[in-house]
C-alpha atoms as a PDB file:
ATOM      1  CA  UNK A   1       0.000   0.000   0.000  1.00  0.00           C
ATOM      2  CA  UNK A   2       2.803   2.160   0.931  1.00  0.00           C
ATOM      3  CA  UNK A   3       4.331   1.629  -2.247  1.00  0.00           C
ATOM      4  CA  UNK A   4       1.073   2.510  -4.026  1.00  0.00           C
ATOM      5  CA  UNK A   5       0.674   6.012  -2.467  1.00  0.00           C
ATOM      6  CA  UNK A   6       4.269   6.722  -3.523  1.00  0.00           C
ATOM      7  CA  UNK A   7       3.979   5.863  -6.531  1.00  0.00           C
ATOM      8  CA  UNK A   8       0.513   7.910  -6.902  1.00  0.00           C
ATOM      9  CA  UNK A   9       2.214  10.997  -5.185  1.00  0.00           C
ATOM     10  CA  UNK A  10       5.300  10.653  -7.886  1.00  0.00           C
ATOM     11  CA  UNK A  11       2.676  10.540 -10.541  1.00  0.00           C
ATOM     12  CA  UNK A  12       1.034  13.567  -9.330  1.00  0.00           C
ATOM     13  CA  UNK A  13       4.438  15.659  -8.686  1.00  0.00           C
ATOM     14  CA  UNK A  14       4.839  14.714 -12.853  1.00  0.00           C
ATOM     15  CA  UNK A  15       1.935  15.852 -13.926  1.00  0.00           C
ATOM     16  CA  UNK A  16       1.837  19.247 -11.958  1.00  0.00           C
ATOM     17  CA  UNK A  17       5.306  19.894 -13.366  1.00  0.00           C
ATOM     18  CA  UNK A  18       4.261  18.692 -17.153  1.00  0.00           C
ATOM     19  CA  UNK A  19       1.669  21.766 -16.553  1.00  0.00           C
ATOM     20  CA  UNK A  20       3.976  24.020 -15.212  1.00  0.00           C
ATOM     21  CA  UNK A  21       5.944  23.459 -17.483  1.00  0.00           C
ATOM     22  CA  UNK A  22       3.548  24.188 -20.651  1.00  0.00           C
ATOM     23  CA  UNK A  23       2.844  27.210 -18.754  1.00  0.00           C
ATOM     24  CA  UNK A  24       6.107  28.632 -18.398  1.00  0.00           C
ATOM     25  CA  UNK A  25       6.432  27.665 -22.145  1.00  0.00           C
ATOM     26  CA  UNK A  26       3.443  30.127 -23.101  1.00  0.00           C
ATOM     27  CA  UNK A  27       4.562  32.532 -19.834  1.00  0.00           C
ATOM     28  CA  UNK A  28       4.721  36.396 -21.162  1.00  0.00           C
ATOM     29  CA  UNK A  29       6.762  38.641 -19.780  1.00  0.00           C
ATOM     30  CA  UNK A  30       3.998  40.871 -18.482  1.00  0.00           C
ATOM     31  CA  UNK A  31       0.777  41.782 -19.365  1.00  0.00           C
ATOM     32  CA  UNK A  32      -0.069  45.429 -19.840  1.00  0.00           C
ATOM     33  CA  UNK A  33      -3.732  47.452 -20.690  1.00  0.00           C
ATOM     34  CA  UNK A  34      -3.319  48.718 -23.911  1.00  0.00           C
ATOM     35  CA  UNK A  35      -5.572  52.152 -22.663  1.00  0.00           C
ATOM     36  CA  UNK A  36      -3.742  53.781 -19.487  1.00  0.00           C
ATOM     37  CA  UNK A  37      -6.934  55.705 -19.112  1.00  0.00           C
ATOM     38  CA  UNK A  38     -10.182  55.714 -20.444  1.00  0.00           C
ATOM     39  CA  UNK A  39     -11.012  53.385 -23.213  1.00  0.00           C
ATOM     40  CA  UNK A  40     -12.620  55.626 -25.823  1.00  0.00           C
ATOM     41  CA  UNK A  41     -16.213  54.552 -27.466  1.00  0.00           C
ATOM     42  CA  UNK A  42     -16.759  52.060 -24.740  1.00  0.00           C
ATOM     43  CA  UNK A  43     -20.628  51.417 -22.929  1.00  0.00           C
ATOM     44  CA  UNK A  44     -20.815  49.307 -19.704  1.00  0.00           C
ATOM     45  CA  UNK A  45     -23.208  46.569 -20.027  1.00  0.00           C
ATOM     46  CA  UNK A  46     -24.330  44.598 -16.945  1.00  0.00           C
ATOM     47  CA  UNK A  47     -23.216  40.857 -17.107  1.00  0.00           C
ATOM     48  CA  UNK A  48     -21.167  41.396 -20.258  1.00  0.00           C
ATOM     49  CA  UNK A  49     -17.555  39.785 -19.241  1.00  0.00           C
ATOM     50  CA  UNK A  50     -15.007  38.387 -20.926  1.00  0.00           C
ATOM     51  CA  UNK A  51     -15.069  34.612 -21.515  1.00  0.00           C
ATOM     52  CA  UNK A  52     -12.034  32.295 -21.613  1.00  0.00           C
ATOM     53  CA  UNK A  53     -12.188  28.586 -22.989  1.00  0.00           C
ATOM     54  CA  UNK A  54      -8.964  26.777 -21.763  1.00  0.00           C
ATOM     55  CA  UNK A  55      -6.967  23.720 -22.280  1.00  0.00           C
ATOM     56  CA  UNK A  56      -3.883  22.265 -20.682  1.00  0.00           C
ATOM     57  CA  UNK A  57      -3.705  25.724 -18.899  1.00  0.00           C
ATOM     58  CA  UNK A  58      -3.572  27.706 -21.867  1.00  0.00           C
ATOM     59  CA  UNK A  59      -6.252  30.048 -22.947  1.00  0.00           C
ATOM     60  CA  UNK A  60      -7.038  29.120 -26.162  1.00  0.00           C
ATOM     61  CA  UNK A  61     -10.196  30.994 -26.819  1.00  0.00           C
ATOM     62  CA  UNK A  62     -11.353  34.212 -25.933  1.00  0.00           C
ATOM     63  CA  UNK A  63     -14.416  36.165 -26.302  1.00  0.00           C
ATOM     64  CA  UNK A  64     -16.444  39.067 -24.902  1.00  0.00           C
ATOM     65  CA  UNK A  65     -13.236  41.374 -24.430  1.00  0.00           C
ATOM     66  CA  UNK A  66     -14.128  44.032 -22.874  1.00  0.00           C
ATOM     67  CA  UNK A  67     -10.274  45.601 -21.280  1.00  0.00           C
ATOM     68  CA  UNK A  68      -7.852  45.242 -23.806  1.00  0.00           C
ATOM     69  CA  UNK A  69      -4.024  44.266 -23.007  1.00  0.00           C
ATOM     70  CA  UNK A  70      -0.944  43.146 -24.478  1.00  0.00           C
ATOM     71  CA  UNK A  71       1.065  40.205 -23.840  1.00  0.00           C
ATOM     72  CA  UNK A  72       4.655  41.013 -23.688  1.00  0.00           C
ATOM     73  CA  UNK A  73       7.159  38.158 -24.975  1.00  0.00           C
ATOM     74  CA  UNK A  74      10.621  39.287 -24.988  1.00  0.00           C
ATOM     75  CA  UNK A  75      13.449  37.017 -26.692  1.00  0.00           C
ATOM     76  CA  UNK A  76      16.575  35.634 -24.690  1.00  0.00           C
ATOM     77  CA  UNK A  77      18.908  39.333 -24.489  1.00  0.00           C
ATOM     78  CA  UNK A  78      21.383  37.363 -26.381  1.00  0.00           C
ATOM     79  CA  UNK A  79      18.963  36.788 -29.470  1.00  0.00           C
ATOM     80  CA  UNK A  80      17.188  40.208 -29.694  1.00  0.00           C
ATOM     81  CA  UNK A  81      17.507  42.125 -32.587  1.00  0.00           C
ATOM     82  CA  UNK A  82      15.487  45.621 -31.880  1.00  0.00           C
ATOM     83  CA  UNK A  83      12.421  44.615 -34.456  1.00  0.00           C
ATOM     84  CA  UNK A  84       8.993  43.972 -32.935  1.00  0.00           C
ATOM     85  CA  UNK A  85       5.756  42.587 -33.890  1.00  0.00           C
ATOM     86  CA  UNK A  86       2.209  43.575 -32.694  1.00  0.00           C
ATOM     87  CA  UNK A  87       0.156  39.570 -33.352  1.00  0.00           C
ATOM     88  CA  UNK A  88      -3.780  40.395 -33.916  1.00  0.00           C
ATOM     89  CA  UNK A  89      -5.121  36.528 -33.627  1.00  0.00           C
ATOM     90  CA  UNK A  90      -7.999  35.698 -35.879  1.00  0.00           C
ATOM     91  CA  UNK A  91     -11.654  34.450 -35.049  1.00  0.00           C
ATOM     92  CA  UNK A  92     -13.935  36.226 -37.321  1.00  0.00           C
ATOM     93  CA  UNK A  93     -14.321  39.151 -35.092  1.00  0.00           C
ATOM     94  CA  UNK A  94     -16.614  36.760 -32.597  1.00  0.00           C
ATOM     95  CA  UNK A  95     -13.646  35.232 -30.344  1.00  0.00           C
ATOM     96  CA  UNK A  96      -9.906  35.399 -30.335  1.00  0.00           C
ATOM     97  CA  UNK A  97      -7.545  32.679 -31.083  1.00  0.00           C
ATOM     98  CA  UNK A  98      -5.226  33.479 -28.460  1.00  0.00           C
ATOM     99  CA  UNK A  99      -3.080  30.339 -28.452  1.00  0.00           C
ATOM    100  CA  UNK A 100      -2.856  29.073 -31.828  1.00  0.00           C
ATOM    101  CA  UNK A 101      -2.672  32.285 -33.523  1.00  0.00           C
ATOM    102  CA  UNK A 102      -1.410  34.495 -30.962  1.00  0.00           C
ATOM    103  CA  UNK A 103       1.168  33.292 -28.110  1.00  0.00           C
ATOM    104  CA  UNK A 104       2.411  30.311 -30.032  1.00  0.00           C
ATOM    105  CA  UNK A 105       3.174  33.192 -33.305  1.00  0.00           C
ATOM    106  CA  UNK A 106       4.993  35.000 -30.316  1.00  0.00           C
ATOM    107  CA  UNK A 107       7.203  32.059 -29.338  1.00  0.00           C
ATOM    108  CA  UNK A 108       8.093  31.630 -32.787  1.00  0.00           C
ATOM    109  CA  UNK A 109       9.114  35.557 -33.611  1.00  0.00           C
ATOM    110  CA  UNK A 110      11.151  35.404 -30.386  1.00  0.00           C
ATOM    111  CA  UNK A 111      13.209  32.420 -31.352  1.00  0.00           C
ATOM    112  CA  UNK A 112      13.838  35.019 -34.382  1.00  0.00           C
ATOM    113  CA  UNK A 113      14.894  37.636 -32.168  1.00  0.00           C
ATOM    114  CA  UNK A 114      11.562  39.660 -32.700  1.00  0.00           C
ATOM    115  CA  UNK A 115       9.861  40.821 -29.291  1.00  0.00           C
ATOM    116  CA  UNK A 116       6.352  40.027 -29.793  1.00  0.00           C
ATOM    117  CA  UNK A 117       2.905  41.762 -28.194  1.00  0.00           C
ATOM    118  CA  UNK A 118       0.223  39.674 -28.689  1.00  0.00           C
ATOM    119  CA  UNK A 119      -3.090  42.064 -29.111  1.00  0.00           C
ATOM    120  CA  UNK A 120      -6.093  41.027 -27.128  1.00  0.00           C
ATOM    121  CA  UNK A 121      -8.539  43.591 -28.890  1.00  0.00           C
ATOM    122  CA  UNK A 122     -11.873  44.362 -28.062  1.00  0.00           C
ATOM    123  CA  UNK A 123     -14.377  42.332 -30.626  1.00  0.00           C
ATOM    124  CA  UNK A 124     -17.273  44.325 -32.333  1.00  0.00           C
ATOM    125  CA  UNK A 125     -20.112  44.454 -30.227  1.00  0.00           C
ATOM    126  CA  UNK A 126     -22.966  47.309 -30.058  1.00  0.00           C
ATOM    127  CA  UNK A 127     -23.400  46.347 -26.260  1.00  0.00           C
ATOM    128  CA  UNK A 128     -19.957  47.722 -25.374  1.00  0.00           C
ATOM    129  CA  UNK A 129     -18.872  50.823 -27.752  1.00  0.00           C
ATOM    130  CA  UNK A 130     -20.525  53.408 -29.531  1.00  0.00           C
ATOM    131  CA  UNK A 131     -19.302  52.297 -32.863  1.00  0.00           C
ATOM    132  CA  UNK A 132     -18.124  48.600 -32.898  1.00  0.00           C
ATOM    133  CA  UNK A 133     -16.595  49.322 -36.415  1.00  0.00           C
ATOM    134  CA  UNK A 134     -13.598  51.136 -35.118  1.00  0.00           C
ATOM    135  CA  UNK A 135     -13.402  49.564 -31.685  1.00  0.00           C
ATOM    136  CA  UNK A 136     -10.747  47.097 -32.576  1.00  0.00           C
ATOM    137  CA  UNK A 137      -8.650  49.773 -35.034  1.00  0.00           C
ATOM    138  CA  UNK A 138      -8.552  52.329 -31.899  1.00  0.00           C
ATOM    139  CA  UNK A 139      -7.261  49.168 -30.148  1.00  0.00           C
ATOM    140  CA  UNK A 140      -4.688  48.551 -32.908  1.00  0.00           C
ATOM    141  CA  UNK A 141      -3.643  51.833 -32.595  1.00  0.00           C
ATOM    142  CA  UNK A 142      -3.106  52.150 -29.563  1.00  0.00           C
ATOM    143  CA  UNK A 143      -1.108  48.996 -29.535  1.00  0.00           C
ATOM    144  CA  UNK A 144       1.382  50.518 -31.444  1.00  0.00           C
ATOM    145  CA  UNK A 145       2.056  53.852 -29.413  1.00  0.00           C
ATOM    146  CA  UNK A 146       1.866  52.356 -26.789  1.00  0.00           C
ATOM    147  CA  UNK A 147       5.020  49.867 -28.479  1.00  0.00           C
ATOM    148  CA  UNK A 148       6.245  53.147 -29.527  1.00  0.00           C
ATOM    149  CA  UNK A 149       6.605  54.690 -26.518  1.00  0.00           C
ATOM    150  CA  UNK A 150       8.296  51.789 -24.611  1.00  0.00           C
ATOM    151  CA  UNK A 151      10.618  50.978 -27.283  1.00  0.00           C
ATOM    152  CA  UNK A 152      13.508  51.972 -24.888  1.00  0.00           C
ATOM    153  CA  UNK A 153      12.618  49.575 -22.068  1.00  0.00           C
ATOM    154  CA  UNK A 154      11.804  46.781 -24.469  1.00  0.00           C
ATOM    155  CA  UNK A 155      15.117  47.607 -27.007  1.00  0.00           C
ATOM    156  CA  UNK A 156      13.101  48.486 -29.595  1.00  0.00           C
ATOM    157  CA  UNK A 157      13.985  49.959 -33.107  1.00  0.00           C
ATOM    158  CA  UNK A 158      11.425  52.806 -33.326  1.00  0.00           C
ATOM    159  CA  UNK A 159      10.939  52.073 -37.274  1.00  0.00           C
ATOM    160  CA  UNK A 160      11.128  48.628 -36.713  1.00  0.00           C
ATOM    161  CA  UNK A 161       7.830  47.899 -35.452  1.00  0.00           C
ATOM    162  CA  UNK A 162       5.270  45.700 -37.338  1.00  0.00           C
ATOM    163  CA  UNK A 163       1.917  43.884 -37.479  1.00  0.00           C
ATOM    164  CA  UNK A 164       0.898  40.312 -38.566  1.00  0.00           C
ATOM    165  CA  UNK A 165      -2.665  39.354 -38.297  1.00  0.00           C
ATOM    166  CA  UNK A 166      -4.314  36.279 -39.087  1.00  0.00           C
ATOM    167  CA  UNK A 167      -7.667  35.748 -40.585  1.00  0.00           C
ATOM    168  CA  UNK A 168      -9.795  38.714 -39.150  1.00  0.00           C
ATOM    169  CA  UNK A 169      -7.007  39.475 -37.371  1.00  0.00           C
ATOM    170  CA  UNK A 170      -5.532  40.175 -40.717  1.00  0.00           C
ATOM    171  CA  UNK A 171      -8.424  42.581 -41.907  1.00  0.00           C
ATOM    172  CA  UNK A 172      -7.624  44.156 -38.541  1.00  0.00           C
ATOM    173  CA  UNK A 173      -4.001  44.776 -39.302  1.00  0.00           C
ATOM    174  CA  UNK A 174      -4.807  46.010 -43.079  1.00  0.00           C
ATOM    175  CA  UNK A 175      -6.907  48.125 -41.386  1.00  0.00           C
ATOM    176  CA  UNK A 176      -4.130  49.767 -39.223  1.00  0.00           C
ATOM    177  CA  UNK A 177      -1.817  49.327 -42.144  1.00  0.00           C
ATOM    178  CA  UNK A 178      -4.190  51.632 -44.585  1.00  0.00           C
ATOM    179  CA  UNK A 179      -5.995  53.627 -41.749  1.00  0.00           C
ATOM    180  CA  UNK A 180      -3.123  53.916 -39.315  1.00  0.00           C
ATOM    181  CA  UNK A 181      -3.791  58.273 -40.032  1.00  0.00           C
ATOM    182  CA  UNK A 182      -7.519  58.386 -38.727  1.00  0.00           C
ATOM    183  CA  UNK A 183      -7.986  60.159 -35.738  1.00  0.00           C
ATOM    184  CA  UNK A 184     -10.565  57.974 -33.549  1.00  0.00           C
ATOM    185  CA  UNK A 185      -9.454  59.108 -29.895  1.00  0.00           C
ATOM    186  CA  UNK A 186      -8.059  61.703 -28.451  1.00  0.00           C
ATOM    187  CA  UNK A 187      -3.908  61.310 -28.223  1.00  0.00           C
ATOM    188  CA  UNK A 188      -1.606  63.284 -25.875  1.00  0.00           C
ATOM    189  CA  UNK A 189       1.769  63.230 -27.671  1.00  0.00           C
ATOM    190  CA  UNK A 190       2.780  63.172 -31.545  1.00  0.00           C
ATOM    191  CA  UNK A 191       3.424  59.288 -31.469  1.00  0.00           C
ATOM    192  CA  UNK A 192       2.699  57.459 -35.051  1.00  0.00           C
ATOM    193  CA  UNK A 193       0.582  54.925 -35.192  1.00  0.00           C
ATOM    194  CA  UNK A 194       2.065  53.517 -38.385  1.00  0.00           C
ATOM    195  CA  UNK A 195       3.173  50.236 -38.046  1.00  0.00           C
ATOM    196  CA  UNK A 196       6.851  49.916 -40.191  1.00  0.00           C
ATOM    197  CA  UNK A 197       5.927  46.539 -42.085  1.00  0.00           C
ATOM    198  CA  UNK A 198       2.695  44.387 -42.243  1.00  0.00           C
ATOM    199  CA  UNK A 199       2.032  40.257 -42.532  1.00  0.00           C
ATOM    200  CA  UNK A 200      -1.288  39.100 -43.497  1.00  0.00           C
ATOM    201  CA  UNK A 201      -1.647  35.366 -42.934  1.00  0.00           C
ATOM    202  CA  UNK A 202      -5.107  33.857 -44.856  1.00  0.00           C
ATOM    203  CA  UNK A 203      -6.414  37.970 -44.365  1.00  0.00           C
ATOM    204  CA  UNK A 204     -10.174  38.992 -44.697  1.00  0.00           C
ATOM    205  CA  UNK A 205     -10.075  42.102 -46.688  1.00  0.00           C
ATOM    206  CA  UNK A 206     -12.899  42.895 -48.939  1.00  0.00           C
ATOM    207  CA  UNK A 207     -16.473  43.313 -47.091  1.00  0.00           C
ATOM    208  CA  UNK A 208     -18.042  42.690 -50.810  1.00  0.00           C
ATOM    209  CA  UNK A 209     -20.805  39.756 -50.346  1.00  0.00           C
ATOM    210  CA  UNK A 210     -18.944  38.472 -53.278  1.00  0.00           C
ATOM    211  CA  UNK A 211     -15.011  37.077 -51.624  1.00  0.00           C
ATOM    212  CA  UNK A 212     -15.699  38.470 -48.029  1.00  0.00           C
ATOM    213  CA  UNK A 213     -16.042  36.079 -45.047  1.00  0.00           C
ATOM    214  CA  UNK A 214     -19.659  36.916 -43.872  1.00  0.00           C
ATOM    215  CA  UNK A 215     -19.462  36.070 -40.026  1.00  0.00           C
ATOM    216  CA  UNK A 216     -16.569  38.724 -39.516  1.00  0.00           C
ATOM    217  CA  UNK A 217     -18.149  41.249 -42.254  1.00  0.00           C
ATOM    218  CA  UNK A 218     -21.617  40.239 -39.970  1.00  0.00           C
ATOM    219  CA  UNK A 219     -20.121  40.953 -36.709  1.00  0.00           C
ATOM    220  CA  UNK A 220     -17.953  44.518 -38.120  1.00  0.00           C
ATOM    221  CA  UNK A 221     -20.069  46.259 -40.063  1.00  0.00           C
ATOM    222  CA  UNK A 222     -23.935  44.659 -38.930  1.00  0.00           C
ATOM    223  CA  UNK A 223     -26.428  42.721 -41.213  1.00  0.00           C
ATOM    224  CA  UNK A 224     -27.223  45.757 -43.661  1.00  0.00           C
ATOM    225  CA  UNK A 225     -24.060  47.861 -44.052  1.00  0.00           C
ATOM    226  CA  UNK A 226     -24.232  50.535 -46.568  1.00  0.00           C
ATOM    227  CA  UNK A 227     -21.725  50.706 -49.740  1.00  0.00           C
ATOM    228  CA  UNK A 228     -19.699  53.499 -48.000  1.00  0.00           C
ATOM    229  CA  UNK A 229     -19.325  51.328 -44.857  1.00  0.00           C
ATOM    230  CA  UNK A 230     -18.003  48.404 -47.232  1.00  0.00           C
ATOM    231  CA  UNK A 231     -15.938  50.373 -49.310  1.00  0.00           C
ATOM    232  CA  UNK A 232     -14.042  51.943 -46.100  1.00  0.00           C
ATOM    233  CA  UNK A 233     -13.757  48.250 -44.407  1.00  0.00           C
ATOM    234  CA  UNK A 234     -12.388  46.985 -48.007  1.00  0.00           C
ATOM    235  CA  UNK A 235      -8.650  47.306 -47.631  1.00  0.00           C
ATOM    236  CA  UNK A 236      -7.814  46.515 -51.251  1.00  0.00           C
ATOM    237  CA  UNK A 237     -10.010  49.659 -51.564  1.00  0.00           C
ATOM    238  CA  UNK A 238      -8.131  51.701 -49.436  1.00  0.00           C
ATOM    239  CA  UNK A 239      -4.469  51.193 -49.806  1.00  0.00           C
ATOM    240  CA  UNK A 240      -2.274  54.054 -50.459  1.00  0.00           C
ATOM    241  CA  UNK A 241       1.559  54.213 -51.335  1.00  0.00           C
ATOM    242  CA  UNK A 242       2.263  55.101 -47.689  1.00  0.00           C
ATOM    243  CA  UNK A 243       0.967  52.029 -46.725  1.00  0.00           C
ATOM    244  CA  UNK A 244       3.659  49.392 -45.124  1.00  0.00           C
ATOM    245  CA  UNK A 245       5.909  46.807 -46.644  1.00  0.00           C
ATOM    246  CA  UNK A 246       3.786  43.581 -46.989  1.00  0.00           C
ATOM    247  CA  UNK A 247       4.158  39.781 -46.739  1.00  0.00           C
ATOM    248  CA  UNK A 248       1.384  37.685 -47.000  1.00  0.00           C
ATOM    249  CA  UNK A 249       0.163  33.900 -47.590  1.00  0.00           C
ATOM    250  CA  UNK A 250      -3.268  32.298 -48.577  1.00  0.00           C
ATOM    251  CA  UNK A 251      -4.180  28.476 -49.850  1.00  0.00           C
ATOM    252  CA  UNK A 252      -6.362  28.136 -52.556  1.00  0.00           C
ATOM    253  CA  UNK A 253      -8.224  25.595 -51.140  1.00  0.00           C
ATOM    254  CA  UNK A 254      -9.454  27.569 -48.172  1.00  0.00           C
ATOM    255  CA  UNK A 255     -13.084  27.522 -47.679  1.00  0.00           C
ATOM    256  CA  UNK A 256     -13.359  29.966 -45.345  1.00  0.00           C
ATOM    257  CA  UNK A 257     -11.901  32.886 -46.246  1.00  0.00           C
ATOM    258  CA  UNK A 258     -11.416  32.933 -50.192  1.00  0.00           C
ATOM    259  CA  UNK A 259      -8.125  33.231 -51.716  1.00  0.00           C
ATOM    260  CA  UNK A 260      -9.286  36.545 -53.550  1.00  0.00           C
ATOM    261  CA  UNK A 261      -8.806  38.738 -50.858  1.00  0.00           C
ATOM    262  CA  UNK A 262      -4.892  38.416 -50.798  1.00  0.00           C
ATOM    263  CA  UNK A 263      -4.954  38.314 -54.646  1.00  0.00           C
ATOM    264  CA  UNK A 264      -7.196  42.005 -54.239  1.00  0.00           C
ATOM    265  CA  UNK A 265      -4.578  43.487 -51.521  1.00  0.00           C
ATOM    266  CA  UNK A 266      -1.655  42.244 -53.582  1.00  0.00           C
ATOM    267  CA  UNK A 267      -2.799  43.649 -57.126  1.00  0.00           C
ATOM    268  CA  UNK A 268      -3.997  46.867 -54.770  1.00  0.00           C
ATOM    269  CA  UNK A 269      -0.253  47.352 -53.072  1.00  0.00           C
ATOM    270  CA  UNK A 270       1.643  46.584 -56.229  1.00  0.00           C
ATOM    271  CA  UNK A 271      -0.839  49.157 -57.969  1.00  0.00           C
ATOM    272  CA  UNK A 272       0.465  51.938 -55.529  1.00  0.00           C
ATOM    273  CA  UNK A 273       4.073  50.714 -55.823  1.00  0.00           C
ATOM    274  CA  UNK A 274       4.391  49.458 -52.046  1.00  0.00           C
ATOM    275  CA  UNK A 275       6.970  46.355 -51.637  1.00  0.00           C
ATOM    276  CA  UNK A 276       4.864  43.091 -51.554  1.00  0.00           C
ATOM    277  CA  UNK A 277       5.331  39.350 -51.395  1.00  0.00           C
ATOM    278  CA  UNK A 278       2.774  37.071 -51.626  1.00  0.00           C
ATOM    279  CA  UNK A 279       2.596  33.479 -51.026  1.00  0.00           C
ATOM    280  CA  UNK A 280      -0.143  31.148 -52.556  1.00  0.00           C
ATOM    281  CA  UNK A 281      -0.256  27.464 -51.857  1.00  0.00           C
ATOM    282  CA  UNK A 282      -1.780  24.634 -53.360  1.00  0.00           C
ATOM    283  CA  UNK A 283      -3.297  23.091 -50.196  1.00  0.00           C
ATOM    284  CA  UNK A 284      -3.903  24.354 -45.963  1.00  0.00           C
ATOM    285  CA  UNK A 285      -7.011  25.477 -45.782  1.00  0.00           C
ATOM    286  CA  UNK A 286      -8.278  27.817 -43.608  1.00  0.00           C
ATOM    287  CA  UNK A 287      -6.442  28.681 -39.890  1.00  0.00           C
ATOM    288  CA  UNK A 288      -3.149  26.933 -40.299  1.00  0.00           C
ATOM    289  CA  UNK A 289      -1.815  28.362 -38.002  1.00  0.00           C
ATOM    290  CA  UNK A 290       2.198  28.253 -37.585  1.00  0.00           C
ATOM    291  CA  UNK A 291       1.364  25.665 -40.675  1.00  0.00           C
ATOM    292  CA  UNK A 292       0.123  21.917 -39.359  1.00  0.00           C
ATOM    293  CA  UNK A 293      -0.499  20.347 -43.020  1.00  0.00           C
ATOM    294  CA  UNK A 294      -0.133  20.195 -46.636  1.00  0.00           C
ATOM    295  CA  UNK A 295       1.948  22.819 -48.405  1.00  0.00           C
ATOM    296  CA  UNK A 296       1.098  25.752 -46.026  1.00  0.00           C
ATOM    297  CA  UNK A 297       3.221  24.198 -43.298  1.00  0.00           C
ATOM    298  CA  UNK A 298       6.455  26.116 -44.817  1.00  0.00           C
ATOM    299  CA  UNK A 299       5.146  29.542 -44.635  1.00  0.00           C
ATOM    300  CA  UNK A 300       7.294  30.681 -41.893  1.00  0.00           C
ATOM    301  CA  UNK A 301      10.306  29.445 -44.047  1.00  0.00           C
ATOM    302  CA  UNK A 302       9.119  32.138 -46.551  1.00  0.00           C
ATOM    303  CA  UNK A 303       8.673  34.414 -43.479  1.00  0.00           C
ATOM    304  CA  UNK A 304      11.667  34.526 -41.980  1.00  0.00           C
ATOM    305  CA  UNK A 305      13.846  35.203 -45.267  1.00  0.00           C
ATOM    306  CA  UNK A 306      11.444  37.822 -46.020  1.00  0.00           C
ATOM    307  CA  UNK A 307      11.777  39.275 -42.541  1.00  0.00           C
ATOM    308  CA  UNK A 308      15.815  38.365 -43.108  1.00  0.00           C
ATOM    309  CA  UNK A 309      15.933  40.283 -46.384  1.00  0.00           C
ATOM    310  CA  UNK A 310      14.215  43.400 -44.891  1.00  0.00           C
ATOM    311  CA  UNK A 311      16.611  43.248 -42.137  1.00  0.00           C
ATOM    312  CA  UNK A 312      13.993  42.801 -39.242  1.00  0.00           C
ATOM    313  CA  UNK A 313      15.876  39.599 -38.349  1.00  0.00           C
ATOM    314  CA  UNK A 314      19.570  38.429 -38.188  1.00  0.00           C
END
């Protein structure tokens, strides 16, 4: 019996530390409120909180944001390189992939050298702001000044700060790549907003019934948005030259979010003479990820040369 309970009690002590240590894997730095004050546009609703689905200890789904934060991950001071990367996960503007397509991108940009702020943004909701169409792009925003103004603490490169956002979180980071100049809050300083390169990974961009993906177009703009609305929310429709340096991948088989709307954003950046590179693969559907299958799986190969070539790695 004694035996038994020892062996029970080892068993436990190995899986507490297994979980540990998945959570010191996916451990940020810190976490920090993206609004030191008030958080412009926002309602309070009674009973609307945030809701987090987890697994293994890791969030991997969030919904109902209502305080938005980053998640600092710094690389080892022996890798960094000065560049950082604001990571808007994807989820159709409903929930936020925080795992798959937000601390596990931050790992990987850290084993690059990159110090990485993954973007918990508030989701489009007429409950909680005034106008849910901009209530993720002030987030966005703010992301970045507040990157900005840190960028001595975290030994950052002021004009080497980017954005990579996947699936709606891709719209959202067209959105701050091609409406980075809109004044939707009230700043106290002069500090850009402009984020220094962009990566779109399987990106919604067009709000056209014809290529856009409905639930986040649904959830953004409401059931019955008028043509302005969808023109403004169209980011092929609203790139200018200014707009940042651009990497981006799509598969054509991807059922969710059709292959168009890189195609559109591509033709659209090369039209105004802004440095692009897109990346189309045969097969990897729709939320990939870091890449799990198929061709899609070597995107970050593509990534990092591209990232390499631009000098935002080593």
């Amino acid at each position: 019996m004694g035996i038994l309970k020892y062996r029970k009690k080892n068993l436990m002590i190995l899986i507490v530390g297994f979980i540990m240590g998945i959570n010191n894997m996916y451990a940020q730095d810190e976490i920090i409120p993206v609004w030191s004050d008030t958080i412009p546009g926002a309602l309070t609703k009674n009973g609307y909180q945030e809701i987090a689905l987890y697994k293994d200890g890791i969030a991997y789904n969030i919904s109902k944001v209502t305080t938005p934060t980053l998640s600092v991950f710094l690389p080892d001071n022996d890798k960094i390189n000065s560049s950082a990367v604001i990571i808007c996960p994807g989820g159709g503007y409903a929930y936020l992939s925080i795992d798959k397509e937000g601390f596990k991108i931050a790992r990987w940009l850290n084993s690059l050298g990159i110090a990485a702020f993954v973007l918990k943004y508030r989701l489009p909701s007429d409950e909680i702001m005034v106008d849910k169409t901009i209530g993720p792009l002030q987030d966005a925003q703010e992301a970045v000044r507040v990157v900005r103004r840190n960028a001595n603490k975290w030994k950052i490169d002021l004009n080497k700060i980017g954005i990579i956002g996947f699936s709606a979180g891709g719209h959202l980071a067209a959105t701050l790549s091609t409406h980075y100049l809109d004044i939707l809050y009230t700043t106290y300083d002069t500090i850009s907003a402009r984020p220094n390169f962009a990566m779109l990974i399987y990106p919604v961009i067009s709000m056209k019934n014809e290529i856009s993906h409905q639930g986040s177009r649904d959830n953004l703009l409401g059931k019955t948005p008028s043509d302005l609305l969808i023109k403004k929310f169209s980011m092929n429709e609203q790139v200018k030259s200014l707009a940042p340096v651009t990497f981006m991948v799509h598969a054509y088989d991807d059922a969710s979010v059709s292959v168009e709307n890189s195609i559109k954003y591509y033709q659209a950046l090369i039209k105004h003479k802004v440095p692009a590179e897109l990346h189309l693969y045969e097969k990897g559907g729709h939320g990939f990820g870091l890449g799990v299958k198929e061709t899609s799986q070597y995107w970050t190969n593509q990534a990092e040369n591209w990232l390499r070539s631009r000098h935002y790695t080593n």
